[in-house]
Protein backbone atom coordinates (compact mmCIF):
# COMPACT_ATOMS: atom_id res chain seq x y z
CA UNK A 1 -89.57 -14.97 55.15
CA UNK A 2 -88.75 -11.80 56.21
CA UNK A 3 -86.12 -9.66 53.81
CA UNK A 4 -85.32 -6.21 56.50
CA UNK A 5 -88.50 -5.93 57.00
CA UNK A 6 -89.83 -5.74 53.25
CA UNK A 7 -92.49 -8.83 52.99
CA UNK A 8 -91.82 -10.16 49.32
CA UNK A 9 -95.28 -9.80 47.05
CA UNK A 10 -97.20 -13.39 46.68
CA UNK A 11 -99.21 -15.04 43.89
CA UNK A 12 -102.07 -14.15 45.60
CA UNK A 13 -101.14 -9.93 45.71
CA UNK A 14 -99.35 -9.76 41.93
CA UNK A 15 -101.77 -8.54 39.22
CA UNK A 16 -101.68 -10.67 36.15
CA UNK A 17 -100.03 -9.23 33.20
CA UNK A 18 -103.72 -8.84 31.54
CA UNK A 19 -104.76 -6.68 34.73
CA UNK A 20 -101.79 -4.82 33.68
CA UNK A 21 -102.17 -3.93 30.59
CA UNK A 22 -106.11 -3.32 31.28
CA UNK A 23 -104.67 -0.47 33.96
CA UNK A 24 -102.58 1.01 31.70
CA UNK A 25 -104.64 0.76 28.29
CA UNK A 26 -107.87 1.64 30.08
CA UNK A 27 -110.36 3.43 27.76
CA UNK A 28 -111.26 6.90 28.46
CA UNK A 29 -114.82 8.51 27.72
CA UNK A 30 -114.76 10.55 24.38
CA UNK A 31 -117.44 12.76 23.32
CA UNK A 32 -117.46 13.03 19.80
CA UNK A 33 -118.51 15.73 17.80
CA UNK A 34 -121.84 14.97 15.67
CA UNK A 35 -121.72 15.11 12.12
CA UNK A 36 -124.20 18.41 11.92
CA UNK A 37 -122.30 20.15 14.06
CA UNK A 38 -118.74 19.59 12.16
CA UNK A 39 -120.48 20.32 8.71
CA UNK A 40 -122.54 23.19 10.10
CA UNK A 41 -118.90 24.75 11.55
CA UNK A 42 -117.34 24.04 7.75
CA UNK A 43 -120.19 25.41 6.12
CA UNK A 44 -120.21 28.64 8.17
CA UNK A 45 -116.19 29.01 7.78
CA UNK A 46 -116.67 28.09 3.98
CA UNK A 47 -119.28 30.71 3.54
CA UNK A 48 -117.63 33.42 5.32
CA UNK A 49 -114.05 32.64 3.07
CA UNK A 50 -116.21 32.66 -0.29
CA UNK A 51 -117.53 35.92 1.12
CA UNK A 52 -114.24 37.86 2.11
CA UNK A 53 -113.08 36.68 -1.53
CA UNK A 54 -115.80 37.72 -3.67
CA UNK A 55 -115.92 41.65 -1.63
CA UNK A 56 -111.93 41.51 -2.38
CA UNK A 57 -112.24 40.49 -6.03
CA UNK A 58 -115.34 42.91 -6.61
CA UNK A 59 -112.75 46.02 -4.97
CA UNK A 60 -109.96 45.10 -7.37
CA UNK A 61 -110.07 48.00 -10.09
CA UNK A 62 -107.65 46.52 -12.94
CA UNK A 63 -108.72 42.62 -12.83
CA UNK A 64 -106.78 41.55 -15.75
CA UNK A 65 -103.29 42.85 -14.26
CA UNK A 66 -104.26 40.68 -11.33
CA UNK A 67 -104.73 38.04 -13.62
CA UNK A 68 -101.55 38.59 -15.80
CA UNK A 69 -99.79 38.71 -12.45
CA UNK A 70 -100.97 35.22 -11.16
CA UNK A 71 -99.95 33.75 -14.80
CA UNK A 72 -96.71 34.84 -14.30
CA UNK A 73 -96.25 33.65 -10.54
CA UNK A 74 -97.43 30.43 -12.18
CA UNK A 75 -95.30 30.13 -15.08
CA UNK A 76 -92.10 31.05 -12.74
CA UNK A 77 -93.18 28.35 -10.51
CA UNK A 78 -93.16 25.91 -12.76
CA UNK A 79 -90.04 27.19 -14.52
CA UNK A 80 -88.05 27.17 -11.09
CA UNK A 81 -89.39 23.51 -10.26
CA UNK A 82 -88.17 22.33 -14.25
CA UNK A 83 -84.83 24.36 -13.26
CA UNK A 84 -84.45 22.40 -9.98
CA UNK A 85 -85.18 19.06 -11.76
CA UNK A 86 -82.72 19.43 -13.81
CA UNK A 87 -79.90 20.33 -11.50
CA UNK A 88 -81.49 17.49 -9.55
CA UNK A 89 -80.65 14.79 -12.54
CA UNK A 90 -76.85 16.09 -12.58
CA UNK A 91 -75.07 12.88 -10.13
CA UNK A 92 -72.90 15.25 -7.84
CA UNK A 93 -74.65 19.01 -8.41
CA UNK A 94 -77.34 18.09 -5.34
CA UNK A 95 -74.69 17.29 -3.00
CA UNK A 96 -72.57 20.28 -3.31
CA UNK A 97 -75.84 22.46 -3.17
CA UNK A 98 -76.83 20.70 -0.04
CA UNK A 99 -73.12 21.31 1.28
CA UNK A 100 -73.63 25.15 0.37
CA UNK A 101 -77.25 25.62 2.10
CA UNK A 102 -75.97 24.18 5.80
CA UNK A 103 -73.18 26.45 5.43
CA UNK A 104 -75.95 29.07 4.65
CA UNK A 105 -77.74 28.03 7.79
CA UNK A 106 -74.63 27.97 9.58
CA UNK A 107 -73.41 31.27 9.14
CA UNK A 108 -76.72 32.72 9.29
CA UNK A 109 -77.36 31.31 12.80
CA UNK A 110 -74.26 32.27 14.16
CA UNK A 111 -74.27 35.72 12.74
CA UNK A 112 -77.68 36.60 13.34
CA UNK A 113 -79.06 34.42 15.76
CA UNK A 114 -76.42 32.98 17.82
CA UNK A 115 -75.42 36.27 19.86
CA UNK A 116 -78.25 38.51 19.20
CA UNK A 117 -77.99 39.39 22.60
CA UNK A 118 -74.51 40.95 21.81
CA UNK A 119 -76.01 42.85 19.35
CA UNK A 120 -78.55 44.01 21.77
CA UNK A 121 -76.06 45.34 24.02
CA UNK A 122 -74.29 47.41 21.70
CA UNK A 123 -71.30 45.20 22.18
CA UNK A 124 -70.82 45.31 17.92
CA UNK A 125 -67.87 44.00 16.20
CA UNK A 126 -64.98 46.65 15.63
CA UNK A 127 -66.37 49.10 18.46
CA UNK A 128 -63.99 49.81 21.27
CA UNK A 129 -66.15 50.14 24.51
């Protein structure tokens, strides 16, 4: 039977769902990367980091400023993160800070970002042109 000339598919010409799925999930040759190689590559990346950082810490003059200086970034890290807990543990404080950072991001993008081309111009607010 005969539909305009388009011959309707048989059992004997329709792949089997398997034959499918073999098609379409067929594996594909990978070369992996031996485990020498990989370690060697670490190792050589490893040594050269270790390398650059004891030349840098051997050309810093006043060592325990440097020191005093990471304490501090430390001790401000952790005081910010206590800081944030705490205004974290307050029920509706999170929500209206949430509220307050998309408007942030709102107003920043369309100042800045939004028609930077305008800027570019020299099309700038207030300037008669």
């Amino acid at each position: 039977m005969s539909l305009g000339g388009v011959e309707p598919l048989g059992p004997s010409t329709t792949p089997c769902l398997h034959q499918l799925e073999r098609m379409r999930f067929a594996p594909r040759p990978i070369k992996a990367a031996t485990s020498e190689d990989t370690s060697s590559s670490v190792s050589k990346d490893f040594d050269e980091v270790l390398g650059d950082l004891k030349e840098k810490w051997d050309s810093v003059e006043n060592k325990s400023t440097l020191l005093v200086y990471g304490g501090g970034a430390l001790a401000a890290l952790w005081l910010s993160s206590t800081v944030v807990s705490a205004i974290n543990s307050v029920p509706l404080l999170p929500k209206v800070m949430e509220l307050i950072g998309l408007g942030y991001a709102l107003w920043f993008t369309y100042r800045y970002l939004l028609f930077k081309w305008l800027w570019a111009t020299g099309k700038q607010e207030g300037t008669s042109g």
